[in-house]
Protein backbone atom coordinates (compact mmCIF):
# COMPACT_ATOMS: atom_id res chain seq x y z
CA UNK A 1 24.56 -9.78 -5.80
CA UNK A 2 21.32 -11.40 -6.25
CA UNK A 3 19.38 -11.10 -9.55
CA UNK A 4 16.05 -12.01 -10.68
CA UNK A 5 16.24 -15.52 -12.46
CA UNK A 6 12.95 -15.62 -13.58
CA UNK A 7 11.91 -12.49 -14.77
CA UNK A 8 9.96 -13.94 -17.83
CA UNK A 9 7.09 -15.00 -15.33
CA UNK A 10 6.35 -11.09 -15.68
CA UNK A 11 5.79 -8.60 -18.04
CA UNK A 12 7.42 -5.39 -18.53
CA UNK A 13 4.05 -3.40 -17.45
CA UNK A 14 3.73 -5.61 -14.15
CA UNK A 15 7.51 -5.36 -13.19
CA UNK A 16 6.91 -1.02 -13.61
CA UNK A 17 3.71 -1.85 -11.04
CA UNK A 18 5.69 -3.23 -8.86
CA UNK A 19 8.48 -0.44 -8.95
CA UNK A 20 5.85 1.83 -8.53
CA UNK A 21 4.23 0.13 -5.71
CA UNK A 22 8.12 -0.18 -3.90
CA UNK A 23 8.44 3.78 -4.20
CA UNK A 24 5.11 4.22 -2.68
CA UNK A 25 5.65 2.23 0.46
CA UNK A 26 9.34 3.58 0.84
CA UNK A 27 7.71 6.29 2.14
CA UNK A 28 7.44 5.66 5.97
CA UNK A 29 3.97 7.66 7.06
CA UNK A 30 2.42 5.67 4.27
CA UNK A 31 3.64 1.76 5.21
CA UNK A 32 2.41 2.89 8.85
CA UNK A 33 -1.10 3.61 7.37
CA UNK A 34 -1.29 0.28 5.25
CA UNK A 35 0.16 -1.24 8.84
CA UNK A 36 -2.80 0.42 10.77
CA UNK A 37 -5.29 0.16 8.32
CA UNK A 38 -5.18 -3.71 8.13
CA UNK A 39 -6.99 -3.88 11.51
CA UNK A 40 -9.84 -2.78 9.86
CA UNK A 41 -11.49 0.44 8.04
CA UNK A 42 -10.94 3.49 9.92
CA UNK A 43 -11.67 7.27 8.45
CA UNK A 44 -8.81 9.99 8.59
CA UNK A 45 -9.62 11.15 12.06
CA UNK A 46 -8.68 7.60 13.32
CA UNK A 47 -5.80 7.04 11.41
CA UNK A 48 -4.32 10.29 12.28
CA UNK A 49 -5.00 9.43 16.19
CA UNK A 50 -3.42 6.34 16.21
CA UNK A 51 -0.24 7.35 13.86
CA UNK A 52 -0.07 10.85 16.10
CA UNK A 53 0.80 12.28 12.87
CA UNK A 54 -1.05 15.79 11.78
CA UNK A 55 -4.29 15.61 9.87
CA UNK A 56 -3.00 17.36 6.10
CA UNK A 57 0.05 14.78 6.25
CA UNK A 58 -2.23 12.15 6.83
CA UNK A 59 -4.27 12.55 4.09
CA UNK A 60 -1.37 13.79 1.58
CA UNK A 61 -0.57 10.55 1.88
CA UNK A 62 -3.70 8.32 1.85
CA UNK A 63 -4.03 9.85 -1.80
CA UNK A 64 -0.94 7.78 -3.60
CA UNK A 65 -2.26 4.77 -1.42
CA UNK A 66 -5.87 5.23 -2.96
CA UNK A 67 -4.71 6.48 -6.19
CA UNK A 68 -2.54 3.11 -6.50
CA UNK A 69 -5.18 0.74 -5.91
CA UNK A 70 -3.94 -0.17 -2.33
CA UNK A 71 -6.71 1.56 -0.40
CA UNK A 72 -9.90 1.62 -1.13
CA UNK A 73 -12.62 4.58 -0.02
CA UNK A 74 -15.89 3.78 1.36
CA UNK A 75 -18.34 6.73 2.37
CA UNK A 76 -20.67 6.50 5.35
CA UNK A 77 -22.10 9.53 6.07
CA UNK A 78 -20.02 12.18 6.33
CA UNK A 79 -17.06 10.12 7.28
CA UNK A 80 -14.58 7.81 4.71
CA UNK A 81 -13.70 4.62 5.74
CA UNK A 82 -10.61 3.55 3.91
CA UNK A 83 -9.31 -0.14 3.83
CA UNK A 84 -6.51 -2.12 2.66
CA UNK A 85 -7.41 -3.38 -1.11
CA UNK A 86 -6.20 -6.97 -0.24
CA UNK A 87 -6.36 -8.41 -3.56
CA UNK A 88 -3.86 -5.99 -4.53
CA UNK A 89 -1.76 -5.82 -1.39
CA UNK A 90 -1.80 -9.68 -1.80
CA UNK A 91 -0.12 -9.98 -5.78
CA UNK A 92 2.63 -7.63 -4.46
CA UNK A 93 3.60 -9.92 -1.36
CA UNK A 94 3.07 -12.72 -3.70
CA UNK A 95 5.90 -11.18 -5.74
CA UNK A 96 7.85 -10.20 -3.11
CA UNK A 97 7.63 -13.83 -1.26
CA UNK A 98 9.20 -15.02 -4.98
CA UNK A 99 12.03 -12.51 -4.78
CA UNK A 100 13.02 -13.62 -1.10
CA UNK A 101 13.21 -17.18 -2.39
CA UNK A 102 16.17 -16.59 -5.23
CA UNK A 103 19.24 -17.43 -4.45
């Protein structure tokens, strides 16, 4: 079993982020959208298309995504754009790259 050696580089509040962020991409339908939507912005209509998944399941789960900080919302008329928050996206792979490199 493999545990985490140097767990003093974070602090309690970023390790819960970083639970939370796990539980959120568990979810299949919503590590498909972050997979889609870092070809680019796209609205809901797009996203649904290309995921063939139904419109109200598509945006059920956009909300955790945005409400996380992993998405972000633009409006452009009457569509939303929403994009990966890469930033973001990029401190949890950071932490993840770390975790694949313990022995």
């Amino acid at each position: 079993m493999t545990y985490i050696q140097d767990t003093k580089k974070y602090t309690s509040l970023q390790l819960k982020e970083i639970v939370d962020f796990l539980k959120i991409i568990a979810e299949p339908n919503r590590l498909m959208i972050l997979s889609v939507l870092q070809e680019g912005p796209l609205n809901v209509g797009q996203i649904q298309e290309r995921l063939k998944m139904p419109l109200n399941l598509t945006s059920f789960h956009l909300r955790p995504l945005k409400k996380a900080g992993l998405i972000s919302a633009k409006k452009t008329g009457l569509n939303i754009y929403y994009s990966v928050n890469e930033s973001k996206v990029c401190s949890y792979r950071e932490f993840l790259t770390h975790l694949s490199q313990l022995d």
